[in-house]
Protein backbone atom coordinates (compact mmCIF):
# COMPACT_ATOMS: atom_id res chain seq x y z
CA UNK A 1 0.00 0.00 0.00
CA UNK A 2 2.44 2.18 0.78
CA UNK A 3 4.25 1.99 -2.66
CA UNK A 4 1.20 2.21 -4.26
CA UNK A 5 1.05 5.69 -2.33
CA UNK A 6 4.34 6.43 -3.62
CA UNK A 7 3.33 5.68 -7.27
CA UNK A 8 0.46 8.03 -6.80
CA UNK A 9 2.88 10.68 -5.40
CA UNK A 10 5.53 10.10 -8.80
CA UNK A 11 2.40 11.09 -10.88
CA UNK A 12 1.98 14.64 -9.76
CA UNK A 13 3.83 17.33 -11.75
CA UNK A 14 6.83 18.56 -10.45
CA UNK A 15 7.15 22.45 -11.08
CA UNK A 16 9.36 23.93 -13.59
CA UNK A 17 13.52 23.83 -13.37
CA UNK A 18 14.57 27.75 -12.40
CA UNK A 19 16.65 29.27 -15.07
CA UNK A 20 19.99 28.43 -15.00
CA UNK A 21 23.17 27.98 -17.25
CA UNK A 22 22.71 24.46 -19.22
CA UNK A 23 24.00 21.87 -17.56
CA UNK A 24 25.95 23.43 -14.69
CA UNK A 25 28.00 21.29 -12.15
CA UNK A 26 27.70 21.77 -8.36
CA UNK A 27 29.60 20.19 -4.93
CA UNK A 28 26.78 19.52 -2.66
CA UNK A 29 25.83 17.99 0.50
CA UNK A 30 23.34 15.01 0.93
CA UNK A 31 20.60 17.30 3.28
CA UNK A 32 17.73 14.78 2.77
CA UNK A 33 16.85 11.71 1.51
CA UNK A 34 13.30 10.65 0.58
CA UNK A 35 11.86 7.69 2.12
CA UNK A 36 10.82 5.32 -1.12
CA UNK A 37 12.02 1.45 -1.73
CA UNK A 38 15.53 0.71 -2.53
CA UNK A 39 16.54 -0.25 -6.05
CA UNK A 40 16.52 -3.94 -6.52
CA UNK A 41 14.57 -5.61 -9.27
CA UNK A 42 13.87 -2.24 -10.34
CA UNK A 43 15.85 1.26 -10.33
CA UNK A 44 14.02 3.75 -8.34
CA UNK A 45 14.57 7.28 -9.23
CA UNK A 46 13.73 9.79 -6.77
CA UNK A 47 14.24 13.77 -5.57
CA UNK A 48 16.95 14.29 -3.01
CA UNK A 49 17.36 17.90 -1.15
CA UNK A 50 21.17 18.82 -1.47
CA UNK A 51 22.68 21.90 0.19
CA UNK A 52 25.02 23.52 -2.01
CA UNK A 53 28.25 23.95 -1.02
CA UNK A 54 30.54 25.39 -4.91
CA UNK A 55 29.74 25.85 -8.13
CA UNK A 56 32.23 24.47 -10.38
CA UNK A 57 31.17 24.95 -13.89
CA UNK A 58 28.31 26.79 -15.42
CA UNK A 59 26.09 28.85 -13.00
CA UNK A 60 24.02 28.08 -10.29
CA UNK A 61 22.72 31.14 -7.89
CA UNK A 62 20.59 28.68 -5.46
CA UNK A 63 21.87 27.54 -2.11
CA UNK A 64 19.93 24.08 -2.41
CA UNK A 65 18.96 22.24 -5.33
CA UNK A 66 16.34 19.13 -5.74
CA UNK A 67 17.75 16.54 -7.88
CA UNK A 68 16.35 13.41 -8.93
CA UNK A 69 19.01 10.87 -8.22
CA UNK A 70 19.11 6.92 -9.44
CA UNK A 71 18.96 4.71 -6.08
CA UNK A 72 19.16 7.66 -3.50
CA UNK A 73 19.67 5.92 -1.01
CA UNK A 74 23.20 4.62 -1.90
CA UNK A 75 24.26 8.47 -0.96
CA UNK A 76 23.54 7.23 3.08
CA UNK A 77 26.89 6.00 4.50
CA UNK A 78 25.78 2.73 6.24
CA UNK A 79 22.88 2.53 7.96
CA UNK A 80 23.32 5.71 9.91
CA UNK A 81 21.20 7.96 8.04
CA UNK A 82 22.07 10.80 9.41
CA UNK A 83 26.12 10.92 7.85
CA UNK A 84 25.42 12.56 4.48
CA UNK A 85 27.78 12.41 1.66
CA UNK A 86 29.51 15.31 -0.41
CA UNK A 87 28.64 14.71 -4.46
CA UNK A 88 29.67 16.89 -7.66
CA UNK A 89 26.42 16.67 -9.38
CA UNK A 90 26.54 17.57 -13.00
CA UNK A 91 22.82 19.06 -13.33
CA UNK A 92 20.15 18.96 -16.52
CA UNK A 93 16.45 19.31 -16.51
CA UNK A 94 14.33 16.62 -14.87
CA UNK A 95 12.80 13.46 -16.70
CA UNK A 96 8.58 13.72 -16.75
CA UNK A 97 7.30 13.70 -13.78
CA UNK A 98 5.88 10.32 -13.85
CA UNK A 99 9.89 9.02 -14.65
CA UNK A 100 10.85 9.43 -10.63
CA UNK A 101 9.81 9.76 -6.45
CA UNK A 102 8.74 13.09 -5.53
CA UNK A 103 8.09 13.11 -1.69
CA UNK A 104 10.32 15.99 -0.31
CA UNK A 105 7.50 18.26 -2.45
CA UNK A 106 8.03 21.97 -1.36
CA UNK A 107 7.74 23.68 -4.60
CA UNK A 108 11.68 24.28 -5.32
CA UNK A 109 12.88 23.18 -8.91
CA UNK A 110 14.06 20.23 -10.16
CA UNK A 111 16.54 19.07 -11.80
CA UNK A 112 18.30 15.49 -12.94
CA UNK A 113 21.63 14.39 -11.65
CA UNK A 114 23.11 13.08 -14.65
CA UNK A 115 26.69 12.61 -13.21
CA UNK A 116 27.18 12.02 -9.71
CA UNK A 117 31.06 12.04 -8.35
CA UNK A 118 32.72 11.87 -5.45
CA UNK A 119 34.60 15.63 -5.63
């Protein structure tokens, strides 16, 4: 039931990305992870909340960004998950909104990780 509540969620529309150069890249901390499955059978794409911490190509004037991230929760260090990990994220626009997870929904824009590095 509760993935079928998830499901439901992944159908909304997510709003529109803010403008930004194309495809900048960012070093950001892991701020919050959403609570969905974890990939297995299937590849679970979902948003995370990151907290911004450089900009190292392009141009990016937001101090958090959303990203939708393939199997979030590999970005937890163990089980603790608390510990967040530091990722250069190489941003583009998001996937449809029926593509991915949306449950940290608080309006901010989204974007796809395409390329996410340790820095």
């Amino acid at each position: 039931m509760k993935l079928a509540a998830l499901a439901l969620l992944a159908l909304t529309a997510a709003p529109a990305p803010a403008p930004v150069a194309a495809d900048p890249v960012v070093v950001a901390k892991v701020a919050e992870l959403p609570e969905v499955p974890h990939c297995g059978i299937f590849a679970i794409r979902a948003v995370v909340r990151f907290d911004v911490e450089r900009v190292v190509a392009g141009t990016f004037g937001a101090r958090e960004v959303y990203a939708v991230v393939l199997c979030p929760e590999l970005l937890a260090v163990g089980e603790v998950r608390e510990v967040r990990e530091v990722r250069k994220l190489k941003l583009a626009p998001p996937p449809p909104a029926q593509e991915y997870l949306d449950t940290l929904k608080r309006g901010a824009p989204r974007f796809t990780a395409v390329d996410v590095t340790r820095p």
